[in-house]
N, C-alpha and C. Protein backbone atom coordinates (compact mmCIF):
# COMPACT_ATOMS: atom_id res chain seq x y z
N UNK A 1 9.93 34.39 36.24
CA UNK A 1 10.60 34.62 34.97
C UNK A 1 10.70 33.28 34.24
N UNK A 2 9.94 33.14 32.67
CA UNK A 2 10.16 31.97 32.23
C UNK A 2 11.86 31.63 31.77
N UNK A 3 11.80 30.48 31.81
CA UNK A 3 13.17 29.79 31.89
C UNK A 3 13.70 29.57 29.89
N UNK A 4 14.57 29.27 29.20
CA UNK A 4 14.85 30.00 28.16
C UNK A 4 14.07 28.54 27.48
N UNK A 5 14.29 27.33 27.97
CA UNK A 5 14.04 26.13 27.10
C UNK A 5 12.34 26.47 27.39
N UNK A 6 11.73 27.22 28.30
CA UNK A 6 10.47 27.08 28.28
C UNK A 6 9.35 28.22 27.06
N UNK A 7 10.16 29.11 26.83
CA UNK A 7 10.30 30.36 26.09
C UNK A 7 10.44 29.42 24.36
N UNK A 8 11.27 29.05 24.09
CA UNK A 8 11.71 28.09 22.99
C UNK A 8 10.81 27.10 22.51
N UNK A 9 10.06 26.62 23.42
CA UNK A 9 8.59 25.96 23.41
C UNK A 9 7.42 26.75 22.71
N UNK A 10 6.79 26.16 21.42
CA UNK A 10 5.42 27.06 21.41
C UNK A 10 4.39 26.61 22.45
N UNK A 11 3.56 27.10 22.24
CA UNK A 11 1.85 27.23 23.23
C UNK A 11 1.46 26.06 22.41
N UNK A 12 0.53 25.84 24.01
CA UNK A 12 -0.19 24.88 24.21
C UNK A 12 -1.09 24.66 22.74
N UNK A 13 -1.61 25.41 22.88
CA UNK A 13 -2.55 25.71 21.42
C UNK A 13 -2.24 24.74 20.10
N UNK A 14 -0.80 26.02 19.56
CA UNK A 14 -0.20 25.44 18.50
C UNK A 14 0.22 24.39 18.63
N UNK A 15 0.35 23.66 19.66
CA UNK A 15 0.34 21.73 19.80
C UNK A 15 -0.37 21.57 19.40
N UNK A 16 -1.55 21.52 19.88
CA UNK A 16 -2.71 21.24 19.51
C UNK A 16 -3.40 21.07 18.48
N UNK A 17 -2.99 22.60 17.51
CA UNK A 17 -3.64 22.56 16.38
C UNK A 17 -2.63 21.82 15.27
N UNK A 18 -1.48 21.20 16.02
CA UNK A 18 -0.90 20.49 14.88
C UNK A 18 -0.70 19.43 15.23
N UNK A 19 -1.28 18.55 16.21
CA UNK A 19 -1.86 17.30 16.21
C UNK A 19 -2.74 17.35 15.14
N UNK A 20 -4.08 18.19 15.78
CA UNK A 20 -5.21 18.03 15.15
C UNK A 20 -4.84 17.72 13.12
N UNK A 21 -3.72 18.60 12.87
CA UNK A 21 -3.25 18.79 11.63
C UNK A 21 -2.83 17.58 11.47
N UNK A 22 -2.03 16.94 12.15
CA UNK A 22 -1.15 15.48 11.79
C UNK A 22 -2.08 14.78 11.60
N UNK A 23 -2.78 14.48 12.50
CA UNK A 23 -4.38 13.64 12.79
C UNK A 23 -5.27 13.30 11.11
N UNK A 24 -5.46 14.58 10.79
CA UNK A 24 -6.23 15.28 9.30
C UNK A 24 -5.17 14.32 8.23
N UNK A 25 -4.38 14.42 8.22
CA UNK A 25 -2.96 14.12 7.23
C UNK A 25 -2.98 12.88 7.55
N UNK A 26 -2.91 12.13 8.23
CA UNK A 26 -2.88 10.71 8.05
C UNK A 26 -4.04 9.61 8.22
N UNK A 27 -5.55 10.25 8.21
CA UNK A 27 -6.42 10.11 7.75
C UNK A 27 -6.51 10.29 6.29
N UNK A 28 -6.23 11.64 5.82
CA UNK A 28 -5.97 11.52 4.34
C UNK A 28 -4.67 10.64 3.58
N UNK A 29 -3.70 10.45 4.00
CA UNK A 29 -3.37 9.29 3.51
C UNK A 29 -3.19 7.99 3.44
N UNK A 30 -4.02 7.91 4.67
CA UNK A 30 -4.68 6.26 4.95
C UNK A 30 -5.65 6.01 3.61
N UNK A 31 -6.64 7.08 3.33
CA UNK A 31 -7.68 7.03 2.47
C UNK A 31 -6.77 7.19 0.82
N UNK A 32 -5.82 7.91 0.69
CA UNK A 32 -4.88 7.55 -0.45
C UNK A 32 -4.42 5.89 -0.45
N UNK A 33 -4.12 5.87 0.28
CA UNK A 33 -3.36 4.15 0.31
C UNK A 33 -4.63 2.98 0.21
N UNK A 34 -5.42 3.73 0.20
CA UNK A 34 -7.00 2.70 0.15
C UNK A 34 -7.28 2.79 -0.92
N UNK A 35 -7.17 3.80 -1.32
CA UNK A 35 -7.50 4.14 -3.03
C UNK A 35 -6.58 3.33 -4.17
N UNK A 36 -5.06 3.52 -3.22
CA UNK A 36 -4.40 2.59 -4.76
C UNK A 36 -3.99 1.41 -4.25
N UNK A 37 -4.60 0.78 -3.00
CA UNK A 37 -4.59 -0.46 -3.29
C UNK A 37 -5.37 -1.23 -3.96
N UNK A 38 -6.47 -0.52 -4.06
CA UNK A 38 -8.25 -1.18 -5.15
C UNK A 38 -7.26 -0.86 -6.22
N UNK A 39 -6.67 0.05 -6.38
CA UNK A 39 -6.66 0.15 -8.49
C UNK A 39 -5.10 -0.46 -8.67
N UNK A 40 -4.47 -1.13 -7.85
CA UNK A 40 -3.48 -1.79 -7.79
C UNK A 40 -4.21 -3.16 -7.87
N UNK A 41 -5.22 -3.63 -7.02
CA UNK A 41 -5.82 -4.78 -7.01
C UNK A 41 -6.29 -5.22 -8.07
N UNK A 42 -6.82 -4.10 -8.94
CA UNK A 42 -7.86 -4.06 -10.30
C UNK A 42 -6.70 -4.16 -11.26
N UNK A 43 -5.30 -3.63 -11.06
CA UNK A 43 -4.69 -3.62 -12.33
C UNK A 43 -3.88 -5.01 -12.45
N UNK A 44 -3.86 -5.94 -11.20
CA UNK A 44 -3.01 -7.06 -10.53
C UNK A 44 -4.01 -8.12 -11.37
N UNK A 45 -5.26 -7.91 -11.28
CA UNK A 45 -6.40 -8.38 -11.82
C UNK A 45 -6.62 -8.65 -13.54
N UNK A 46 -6.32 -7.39 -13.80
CA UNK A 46 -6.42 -7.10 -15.42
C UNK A 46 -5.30 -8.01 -15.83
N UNK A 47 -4.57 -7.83 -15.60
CA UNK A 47 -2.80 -8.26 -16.11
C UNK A 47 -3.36 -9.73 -15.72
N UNK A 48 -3.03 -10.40 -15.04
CA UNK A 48 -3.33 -11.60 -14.13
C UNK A 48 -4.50 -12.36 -15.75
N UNK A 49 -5.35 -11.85 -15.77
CA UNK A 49 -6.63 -12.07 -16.70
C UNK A 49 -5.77 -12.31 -18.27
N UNK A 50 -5.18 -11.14 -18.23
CA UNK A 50 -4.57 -11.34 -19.88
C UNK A 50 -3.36 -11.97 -19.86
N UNK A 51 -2.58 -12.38 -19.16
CA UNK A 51 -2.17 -13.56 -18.69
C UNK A 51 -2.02 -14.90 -19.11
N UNK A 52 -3.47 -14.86 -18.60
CA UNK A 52 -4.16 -16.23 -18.65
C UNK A 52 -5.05 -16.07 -20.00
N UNK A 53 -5.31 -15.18 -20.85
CA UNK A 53 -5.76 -15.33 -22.17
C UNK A 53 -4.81 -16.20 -23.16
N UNK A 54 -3.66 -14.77 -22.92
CA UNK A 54 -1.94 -15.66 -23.95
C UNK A 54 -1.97 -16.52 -23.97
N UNK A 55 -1.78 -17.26 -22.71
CA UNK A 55 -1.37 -18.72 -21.98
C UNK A 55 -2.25 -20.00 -22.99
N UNK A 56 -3.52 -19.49 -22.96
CA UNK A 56 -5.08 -20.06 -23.44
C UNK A 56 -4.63 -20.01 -25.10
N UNK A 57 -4.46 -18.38 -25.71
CA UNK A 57 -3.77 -18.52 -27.23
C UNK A 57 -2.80 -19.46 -27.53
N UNK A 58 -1.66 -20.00 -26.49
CA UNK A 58 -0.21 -20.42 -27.14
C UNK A 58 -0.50 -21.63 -26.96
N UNK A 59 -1.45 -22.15 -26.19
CA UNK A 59 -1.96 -23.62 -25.82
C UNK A 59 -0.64 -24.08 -25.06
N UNK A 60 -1.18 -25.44 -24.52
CA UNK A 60 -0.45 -26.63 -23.50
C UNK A 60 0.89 -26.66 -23.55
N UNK A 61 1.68 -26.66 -24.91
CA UNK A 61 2.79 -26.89 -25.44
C UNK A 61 3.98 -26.38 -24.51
N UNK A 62 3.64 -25.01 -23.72
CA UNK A 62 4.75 -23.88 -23.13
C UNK A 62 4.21 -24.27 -21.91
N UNK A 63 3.35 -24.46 -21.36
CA UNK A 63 2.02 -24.04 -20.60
C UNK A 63 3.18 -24.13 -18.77
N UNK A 64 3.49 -25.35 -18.44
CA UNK A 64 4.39 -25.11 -17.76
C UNK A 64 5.36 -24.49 -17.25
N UNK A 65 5.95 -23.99 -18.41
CA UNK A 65 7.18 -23.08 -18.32
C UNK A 65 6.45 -21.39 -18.21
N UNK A 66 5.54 -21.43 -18.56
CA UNK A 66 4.98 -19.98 -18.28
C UNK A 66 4.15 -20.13 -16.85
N UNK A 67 3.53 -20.69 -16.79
CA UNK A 67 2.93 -21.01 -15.56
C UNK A 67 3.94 -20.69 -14.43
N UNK A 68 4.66 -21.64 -14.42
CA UNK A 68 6.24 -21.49 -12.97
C UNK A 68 6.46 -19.76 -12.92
N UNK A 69 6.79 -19.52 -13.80
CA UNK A 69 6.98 -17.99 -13.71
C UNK A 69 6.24 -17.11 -13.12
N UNK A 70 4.77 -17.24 -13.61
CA UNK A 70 4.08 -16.52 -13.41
C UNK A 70 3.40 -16.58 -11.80
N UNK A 71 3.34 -18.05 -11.51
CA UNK A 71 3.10 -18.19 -10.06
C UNK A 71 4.32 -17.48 -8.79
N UNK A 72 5.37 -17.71 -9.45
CA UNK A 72 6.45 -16.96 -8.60
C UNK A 72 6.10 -15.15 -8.42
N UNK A 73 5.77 -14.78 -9.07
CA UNK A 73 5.32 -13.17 -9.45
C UNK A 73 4.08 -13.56 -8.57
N UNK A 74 2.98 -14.12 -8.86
CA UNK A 74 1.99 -13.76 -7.87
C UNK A 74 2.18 -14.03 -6.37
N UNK A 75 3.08 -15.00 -6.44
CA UNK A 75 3.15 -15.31 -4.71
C UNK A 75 3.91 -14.07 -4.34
N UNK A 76 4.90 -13.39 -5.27
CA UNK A 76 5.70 -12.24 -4.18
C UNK A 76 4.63 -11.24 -4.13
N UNK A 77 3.51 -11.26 -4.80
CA UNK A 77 3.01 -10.06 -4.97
C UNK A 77 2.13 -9.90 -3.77
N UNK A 78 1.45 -11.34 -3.61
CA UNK A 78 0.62 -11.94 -2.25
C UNK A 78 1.44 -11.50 -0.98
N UNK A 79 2.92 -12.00 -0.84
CA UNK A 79 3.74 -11.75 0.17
C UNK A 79 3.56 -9.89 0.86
N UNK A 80 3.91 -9.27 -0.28
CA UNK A 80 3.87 -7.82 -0.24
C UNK A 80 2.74 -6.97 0.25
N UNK A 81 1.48 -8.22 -0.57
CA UNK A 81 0.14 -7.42 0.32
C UNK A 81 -0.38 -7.86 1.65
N UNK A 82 0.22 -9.05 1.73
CA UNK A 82 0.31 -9.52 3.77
C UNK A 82 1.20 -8.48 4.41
N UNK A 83 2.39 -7.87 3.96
CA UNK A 83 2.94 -7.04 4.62
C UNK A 83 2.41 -6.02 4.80
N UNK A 84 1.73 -5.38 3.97
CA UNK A 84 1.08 -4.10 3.69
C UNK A 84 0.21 -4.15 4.68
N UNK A 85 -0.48 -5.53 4.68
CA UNK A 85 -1.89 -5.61 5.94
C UNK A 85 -1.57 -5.35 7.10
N UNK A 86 -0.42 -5.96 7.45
CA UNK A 86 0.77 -6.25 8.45
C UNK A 86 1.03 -5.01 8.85
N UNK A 87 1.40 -3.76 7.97
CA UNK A 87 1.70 -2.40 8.58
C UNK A 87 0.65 -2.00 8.79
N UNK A 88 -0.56 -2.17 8.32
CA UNK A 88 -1.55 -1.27 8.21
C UNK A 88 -1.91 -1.51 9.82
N UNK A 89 -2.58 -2.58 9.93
CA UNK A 89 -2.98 -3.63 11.58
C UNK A 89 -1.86 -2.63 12.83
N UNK A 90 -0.73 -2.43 12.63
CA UNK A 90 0.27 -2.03 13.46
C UNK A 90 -0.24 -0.34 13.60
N UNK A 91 -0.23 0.19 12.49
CA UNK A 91 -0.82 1.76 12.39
C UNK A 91 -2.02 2.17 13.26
């Protein structure tokens, strides 16, 4: 006679097929997170570019004081995507 916690348990199977399911699902959102880190990279890029156009329009005069700023923003941004690597490597 099965025992009640063993009864309460599904089949072997339906484990199975929802590994296999989990498995599917975080393959697909590994491949999401791949996707918007390129168009995160590309938009980090764009911005970054026009940036450095302004900077080029307003000439030398500011050039420092915008600069400091702007390097602080890219280093956290750098920081964030070592972490990201950092989880990914662990996954």
């Amino acid at each position: 006679m099965p025992s009640l916690a063993s009864a309460a348990q599904p089949p072997k199977e339906e484990l199975l097929l929802e590994i296999k399911r989990l498995r599917d699902r975080i393959k697909c959102l590994e491949g999401d997170n791949a996707t918007m880190h390129i168009k995160l990279s590309k938009t980090q890029k764009d911005v970054d570019q026009r940036l450095t156009e302004i900077e080029m329009q307003i000439g030398p005069d500011d050039d420092d004081e915008i600069t400091s700023g702007s390097c602080s923003i890219i280093n956290n941004n750098s920081s964030a995507e070592e972490e990201e690597k950092n989880r990914e490597s662990f996954i």
